[in-house]
Protein backbone atom coordinates (compact mmCIF):
# COMPACT_ATOMS: atom_id res chain seq x y z
CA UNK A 1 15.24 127.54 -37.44
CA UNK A 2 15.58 130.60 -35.23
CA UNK A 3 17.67 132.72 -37.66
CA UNK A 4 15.61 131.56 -40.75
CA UNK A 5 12.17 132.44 -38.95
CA UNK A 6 13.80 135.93 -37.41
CA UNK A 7 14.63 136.85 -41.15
CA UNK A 8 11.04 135.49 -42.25
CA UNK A 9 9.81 138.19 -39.63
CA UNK A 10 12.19 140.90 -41.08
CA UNK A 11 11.44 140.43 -44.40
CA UNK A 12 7.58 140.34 -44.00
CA UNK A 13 7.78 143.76 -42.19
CA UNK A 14 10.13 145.01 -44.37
CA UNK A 15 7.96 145.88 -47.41
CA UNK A 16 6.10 148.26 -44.32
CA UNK A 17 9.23 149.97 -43.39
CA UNK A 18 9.50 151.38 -46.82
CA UNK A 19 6.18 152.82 -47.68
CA UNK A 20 5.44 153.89 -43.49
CA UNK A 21 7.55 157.61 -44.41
CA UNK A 22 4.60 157.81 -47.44
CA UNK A 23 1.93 156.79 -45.33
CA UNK A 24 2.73 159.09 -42.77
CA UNK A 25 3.39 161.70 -45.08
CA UNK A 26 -0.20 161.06 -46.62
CA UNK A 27 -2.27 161.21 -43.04
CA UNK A 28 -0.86 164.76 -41.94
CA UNK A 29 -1.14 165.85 -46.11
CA UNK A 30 -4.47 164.60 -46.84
CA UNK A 31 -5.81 162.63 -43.73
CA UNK A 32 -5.89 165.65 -41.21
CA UNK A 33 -7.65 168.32 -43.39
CA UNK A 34 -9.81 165.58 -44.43
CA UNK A 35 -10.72 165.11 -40.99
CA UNK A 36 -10.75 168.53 -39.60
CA UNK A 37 -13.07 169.54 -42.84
CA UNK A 38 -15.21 166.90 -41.77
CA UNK A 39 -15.55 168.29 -37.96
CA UNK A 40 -16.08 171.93 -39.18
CA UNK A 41 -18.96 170.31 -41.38
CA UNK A 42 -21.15 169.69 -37.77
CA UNK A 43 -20.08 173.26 -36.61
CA UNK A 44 -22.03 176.80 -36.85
CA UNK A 45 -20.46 179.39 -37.97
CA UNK A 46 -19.31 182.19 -35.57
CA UNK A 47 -20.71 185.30 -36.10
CA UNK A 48 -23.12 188.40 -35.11
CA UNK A 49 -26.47 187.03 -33.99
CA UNK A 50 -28.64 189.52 -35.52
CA UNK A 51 -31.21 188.73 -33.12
CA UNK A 52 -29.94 189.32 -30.13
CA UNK A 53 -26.71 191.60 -31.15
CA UNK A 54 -24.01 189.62 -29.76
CA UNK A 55 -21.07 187.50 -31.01
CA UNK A 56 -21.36 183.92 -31.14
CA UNK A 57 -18.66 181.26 -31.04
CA UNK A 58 -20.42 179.07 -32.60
CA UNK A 59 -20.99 175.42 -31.23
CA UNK A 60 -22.28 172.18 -32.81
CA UNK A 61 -24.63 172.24 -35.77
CA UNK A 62 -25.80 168.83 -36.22
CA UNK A 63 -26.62 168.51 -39.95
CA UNK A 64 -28.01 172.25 -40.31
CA UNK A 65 -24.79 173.18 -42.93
CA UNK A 66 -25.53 169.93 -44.90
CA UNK A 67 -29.07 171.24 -45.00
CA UNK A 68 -28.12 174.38 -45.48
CA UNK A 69 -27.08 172.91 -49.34
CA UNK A 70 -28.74 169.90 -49.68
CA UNK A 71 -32.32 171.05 -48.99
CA UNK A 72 -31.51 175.07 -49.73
CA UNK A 73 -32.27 176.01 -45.85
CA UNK A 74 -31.10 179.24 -44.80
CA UNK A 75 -30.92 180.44 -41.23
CA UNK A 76 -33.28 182.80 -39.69
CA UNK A 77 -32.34 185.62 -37.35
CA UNK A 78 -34.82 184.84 -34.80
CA UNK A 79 -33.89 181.09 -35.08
CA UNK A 80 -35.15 178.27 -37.70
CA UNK A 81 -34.66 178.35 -41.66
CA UNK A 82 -36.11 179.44 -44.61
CA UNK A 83 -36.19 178.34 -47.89
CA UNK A 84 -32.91 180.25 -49.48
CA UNK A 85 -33.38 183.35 -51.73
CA UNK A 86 -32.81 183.73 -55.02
CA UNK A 87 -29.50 184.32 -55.26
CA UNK A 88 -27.87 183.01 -51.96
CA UNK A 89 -25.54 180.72 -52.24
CA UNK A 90 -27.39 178.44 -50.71
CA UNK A 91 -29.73 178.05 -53.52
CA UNK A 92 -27.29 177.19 -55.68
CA UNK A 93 -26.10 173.86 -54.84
CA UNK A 94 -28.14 171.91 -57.35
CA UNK A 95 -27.75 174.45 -59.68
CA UNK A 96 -23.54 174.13 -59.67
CA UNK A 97 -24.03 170.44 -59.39
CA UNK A 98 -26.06 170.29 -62.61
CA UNK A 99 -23.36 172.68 -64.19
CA UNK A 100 -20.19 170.34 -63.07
CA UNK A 101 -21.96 167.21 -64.38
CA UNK A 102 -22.61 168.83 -67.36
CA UNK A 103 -18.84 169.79 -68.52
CA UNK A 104 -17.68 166.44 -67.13
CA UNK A 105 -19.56 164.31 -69.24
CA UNK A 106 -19.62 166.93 -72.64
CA UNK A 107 -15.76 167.24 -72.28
CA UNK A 108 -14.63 163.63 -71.47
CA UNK A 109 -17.11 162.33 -74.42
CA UNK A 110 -15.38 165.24 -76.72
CA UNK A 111 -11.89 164.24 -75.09
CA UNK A 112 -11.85 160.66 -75.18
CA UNK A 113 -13.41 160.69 -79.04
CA UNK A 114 -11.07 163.51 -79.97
CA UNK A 115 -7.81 161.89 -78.67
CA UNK A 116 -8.71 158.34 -79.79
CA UNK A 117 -8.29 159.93 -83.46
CA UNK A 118 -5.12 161.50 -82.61
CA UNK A 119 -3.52 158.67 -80.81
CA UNK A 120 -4.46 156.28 -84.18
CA UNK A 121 -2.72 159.45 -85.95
CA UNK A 122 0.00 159.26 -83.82
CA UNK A 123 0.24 155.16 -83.48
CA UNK A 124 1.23 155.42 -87.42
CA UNK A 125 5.11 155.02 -88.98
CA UNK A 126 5.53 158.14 -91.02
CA UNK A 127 8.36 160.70 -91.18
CA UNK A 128 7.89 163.54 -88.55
CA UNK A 129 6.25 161.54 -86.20
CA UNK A 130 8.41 162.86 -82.97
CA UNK A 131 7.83 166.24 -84.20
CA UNK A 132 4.35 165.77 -84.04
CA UNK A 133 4.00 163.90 -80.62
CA UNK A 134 5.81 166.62 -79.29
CA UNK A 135 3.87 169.57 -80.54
CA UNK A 136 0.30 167.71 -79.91
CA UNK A 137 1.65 168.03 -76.04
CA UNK A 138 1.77 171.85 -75.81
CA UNK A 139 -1.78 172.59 -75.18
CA UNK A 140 -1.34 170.25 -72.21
CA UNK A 141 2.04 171.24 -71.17
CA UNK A 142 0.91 175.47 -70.60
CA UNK A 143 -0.38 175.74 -67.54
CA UNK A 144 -3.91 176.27 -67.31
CA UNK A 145 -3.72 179.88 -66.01
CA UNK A 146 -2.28 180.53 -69.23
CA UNK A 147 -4.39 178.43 -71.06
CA UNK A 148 -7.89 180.39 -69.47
CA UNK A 149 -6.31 183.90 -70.18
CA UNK A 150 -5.45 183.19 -73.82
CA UNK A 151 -9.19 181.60 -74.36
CA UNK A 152 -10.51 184.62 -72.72
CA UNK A 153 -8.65 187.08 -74.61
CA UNK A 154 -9.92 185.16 -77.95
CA UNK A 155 -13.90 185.17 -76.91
CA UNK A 156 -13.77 188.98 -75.81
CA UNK A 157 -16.64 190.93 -77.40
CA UNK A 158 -13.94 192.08 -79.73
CA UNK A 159 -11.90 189.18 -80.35
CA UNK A 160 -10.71 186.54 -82.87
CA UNK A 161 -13.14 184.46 -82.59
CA UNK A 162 -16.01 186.77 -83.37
CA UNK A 163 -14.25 188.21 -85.84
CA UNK A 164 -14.06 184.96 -87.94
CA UNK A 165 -17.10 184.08 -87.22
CA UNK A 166 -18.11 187.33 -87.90
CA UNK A 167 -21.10 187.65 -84.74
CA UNK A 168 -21.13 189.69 -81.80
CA UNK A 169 -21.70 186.80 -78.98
CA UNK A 170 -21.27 187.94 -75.53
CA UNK A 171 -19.20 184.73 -74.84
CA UNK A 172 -18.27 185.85 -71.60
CA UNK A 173 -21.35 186.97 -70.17
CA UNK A 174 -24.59 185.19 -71.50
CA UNK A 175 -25.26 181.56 -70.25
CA UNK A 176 -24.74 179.09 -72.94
CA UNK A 177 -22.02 180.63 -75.12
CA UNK A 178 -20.44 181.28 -71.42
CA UNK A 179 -20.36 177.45 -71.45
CA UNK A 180 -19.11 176.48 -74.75
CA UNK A 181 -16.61 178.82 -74.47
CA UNK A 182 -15.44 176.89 -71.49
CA UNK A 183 -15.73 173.74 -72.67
CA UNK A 184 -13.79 174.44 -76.04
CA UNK A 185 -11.25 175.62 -74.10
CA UNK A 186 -10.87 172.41 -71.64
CA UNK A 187 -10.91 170.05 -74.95
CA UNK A 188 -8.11 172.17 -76.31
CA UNK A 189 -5.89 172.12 -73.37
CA UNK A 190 -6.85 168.51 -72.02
CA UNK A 191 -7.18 166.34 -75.61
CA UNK A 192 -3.52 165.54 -75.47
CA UNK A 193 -3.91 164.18 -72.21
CA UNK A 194 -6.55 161.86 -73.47
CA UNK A 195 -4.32 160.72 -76.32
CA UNK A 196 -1.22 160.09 -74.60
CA UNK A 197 -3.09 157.65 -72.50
CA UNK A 198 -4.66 155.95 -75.11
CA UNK A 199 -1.24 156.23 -77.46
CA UNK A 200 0.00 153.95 -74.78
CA UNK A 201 -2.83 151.48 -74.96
CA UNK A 202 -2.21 151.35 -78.59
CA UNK A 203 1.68 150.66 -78.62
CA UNK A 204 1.04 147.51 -76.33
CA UNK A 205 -1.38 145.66 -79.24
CA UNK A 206 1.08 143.36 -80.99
CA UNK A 207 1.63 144.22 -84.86
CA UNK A 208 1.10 140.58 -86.46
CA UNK A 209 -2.43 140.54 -85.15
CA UNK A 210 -3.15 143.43 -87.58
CA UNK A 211 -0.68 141.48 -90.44
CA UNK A 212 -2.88 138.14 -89.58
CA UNK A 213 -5.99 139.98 -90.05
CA UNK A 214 -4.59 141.77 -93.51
CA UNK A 215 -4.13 138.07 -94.87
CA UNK A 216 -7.58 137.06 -93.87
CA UNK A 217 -9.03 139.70 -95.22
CA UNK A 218 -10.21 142.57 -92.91
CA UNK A 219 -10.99 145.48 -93.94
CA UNK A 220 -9.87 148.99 -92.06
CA UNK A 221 -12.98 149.14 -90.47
CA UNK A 222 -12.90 145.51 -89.60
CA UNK A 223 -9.67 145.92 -88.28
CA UNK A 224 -10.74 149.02 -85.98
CA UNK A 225 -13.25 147.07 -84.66
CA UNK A 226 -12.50 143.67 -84.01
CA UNK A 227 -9.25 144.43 -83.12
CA UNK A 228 -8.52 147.89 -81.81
CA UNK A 229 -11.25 148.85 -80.00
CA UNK A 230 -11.44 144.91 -78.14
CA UNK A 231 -7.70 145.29 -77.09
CA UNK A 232 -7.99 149.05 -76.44
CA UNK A 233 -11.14 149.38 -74.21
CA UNK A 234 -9.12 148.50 -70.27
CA UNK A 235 -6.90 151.59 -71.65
CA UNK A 236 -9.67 154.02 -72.62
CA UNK A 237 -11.58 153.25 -69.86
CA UNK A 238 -8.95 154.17 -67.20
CA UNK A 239 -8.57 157.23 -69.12
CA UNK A 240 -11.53 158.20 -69.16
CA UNK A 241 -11.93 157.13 -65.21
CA UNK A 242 -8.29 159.61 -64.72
CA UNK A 243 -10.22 162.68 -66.84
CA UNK A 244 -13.21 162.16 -65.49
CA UNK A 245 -12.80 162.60 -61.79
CA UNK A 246 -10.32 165.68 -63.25
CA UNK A 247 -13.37 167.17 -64.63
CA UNK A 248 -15.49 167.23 -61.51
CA UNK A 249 -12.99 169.15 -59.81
CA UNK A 250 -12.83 172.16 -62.72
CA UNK A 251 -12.29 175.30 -61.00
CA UNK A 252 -9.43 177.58 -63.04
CA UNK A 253 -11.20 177.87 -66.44
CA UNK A 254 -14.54 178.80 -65.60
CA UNK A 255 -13.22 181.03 -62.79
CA UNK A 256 -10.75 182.73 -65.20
CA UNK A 257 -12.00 182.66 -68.33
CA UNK A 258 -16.02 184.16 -66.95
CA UNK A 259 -15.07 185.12 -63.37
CA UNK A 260 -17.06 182.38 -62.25
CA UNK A 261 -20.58 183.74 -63.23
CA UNK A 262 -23.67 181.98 -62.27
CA UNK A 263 -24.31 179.83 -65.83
CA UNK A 264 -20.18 178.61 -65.02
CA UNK A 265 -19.99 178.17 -61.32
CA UNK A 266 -18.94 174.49 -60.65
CA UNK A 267 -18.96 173.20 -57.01
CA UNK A 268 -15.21 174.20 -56.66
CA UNK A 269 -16.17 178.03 -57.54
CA UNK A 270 -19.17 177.49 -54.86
CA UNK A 271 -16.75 176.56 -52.42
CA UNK A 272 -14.29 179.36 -53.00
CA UNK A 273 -17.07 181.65 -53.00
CA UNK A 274 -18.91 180.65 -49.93
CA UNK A 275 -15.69 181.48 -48.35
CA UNK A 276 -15.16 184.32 -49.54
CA UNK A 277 -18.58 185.82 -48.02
CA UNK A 278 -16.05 185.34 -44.89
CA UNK A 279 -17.35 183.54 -41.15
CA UNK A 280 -18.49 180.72 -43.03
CA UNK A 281 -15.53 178.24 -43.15
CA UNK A 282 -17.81 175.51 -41.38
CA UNK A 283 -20.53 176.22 -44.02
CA UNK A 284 -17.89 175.67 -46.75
CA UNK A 285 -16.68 172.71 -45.01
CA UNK A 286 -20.03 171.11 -45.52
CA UNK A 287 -19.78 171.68 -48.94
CA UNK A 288 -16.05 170.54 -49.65
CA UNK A 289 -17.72 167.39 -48.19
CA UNK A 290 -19.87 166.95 -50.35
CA UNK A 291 -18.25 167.82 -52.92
CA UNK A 292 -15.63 164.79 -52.45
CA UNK A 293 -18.58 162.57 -51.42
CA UNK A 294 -19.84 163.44 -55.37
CA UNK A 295 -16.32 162.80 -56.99
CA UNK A 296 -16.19 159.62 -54.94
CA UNK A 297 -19.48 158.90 -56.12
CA UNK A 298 -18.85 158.98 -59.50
CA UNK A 299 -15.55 157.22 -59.38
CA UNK A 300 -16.92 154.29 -57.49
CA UNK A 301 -20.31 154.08 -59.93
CA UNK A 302 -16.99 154.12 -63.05
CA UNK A 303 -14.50 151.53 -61.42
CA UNK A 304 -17.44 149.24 -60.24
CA UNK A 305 -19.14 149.79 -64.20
CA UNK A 306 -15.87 150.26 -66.54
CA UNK A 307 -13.90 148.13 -63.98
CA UNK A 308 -16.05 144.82 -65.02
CA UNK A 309 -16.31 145.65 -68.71
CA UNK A 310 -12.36 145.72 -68.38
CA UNK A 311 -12.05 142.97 -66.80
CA UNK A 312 -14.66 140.84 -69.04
CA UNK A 313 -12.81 142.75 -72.05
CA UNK A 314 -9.57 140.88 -70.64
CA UNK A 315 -11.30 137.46 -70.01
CA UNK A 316 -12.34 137.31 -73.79
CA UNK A 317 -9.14 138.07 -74.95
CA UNK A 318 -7.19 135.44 -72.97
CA UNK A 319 -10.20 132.88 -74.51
CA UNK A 320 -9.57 133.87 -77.54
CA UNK A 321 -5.83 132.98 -77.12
């Protein structure tokens, strides 16, 4: 018994010897500056104290930087806040949060409807069909530095897209056109993405359900419906779950392709900026916080809503069976 239970012991920690190198690896990667971001969060920021003339260190904050973007407080010289300016960054928050929402849910609808009709292109048997896979993948494949300078250099006051659509939009600059311009470009580059997920989803629905529903009967439609779509939902929905939380951390496009201007600043460009003003790393800090407290927001408000309809999806299936 005492060489069968010391191998029991062995194997059961086993499993824990193999994934302890990634574990460890993951709390000095992501665990510290989690934690460190966090701690700066409840920090001031050193700096010149305007009212009395003298450098400050800095010391603990309490919730003042969370205020600072949650209820647009800015800090007075003499000591209490304000109400932020027009134009601080402080009154801003809302404004980028409203912004980040916005191209999250336009481009993952426009993604996940676009690249549902190219996967069913892409599902078919026809000559050429490697050919094609591979070439629908090069949007995704440049990198996205790439991707923003080639869309920019097509919406310039005097570029190709103005010239076919013969108008003289300041794509770049105004507000709106500022933000389809950014969102055209994220479907073109991020659409193949969406279809290679779902093209996987489709190559796992068995063939003779669509033959058994031929000989009954079904039409295309029916067969898009009743079948596809039924035994295709767990797939789309983690894809759209994957995009999704990709699309509420956009940063390279919009900073690229309009230098981050006010009608394209997402939360990421916030963050960058705020640092950039320079002494205000603990300010920032607040705001990476809650900037991962709305991703995880979102994510857990998808898993705990897609996550059932997957899961009832799969308990109708198995009854039909």
């Amino acid at each position: 018994m005492g060489p069968v239970g010391e191998r029991t012991v062995s194997q059961r920690w086993r499993p824990w010897l193999f994934v302890a190198p990634v574990l460890l690896s993951l709390a000095v990667v992501i665990g510290y500056p989690v934690v460190r971001a966090i701690w700066m969060s409840f920090q001031k920021d050193a700096g010149l104290n305007e009212a009395t003339g003298m450098f400050e260190e800095g010391g603990p904050a309490g919730f003042d930087n969370y205020s600072h973007w949650l209820l647009q407080q800015c800090p007075l010289p003499g000591g209490g806040t304000e109400t932020c300016p027009t134009g601080n960054l402080g009154s801003q928050f809302w404004v980028a949060v409203g912004i980040t929402l916005l191209f999250a849910v336009v481009t993952v609808t426009l993604e996940a409807s676009i690249g549902l009709g190219m996967a069913m292109v892409m599902g078919k048997t026809f000559k050429g069909r490697a050919l094609l896979r591979a070439s629908v993948l090069i949007p995704w494949a440049i990198p996205t530095a790439v991707t923003a300078r080639l869309w920019e250099f097509m919406f310039q006051y005097d570029g190709v897209v103005n010239r076919v659509l013969g108008t003289h939009i300041l794509w770049q600059q105004d507000a709106w056109p500022s933000r389809f311009a950014v969102i055209i470009a994220d479907v073109w580059k991020t659409t193949p993405f969406m279809a290679l997920l779902i093209l996987a989803g489709l190559q796992v629905i068995p063939a003779d359900v669509y033959e058994a529903a031929k000989v009954d009967g079904a039409s295309a439609w029916q067969r898009f419906t009743q079948i596809t779509m039924p035994l295709l939902k767990p797939a789309l929905l983690v894809a759209v779950l994957f995009r999704t939380m990709d699309a509420l951390r956009l940063y390279d496009l919009p900073a690229i392709m309009t230098q981050g201007n006010s009608a394209t600043r997402t939360v990421s460009i916030l963050v960058v900026d705020q640092l950039r003003q320079g002494s205000t790393d603990n300010s920032a800090s607040a705001l990476s916080v809650l900037t991962f407290l709305l991703i995880f927001a979102v994510a857990f408000v998808l898993v705990k809503v897609l996550g059932a309809n997957a899961v009832a999806t799969q308990e109708e299936q198995r009854k039909a069976h």
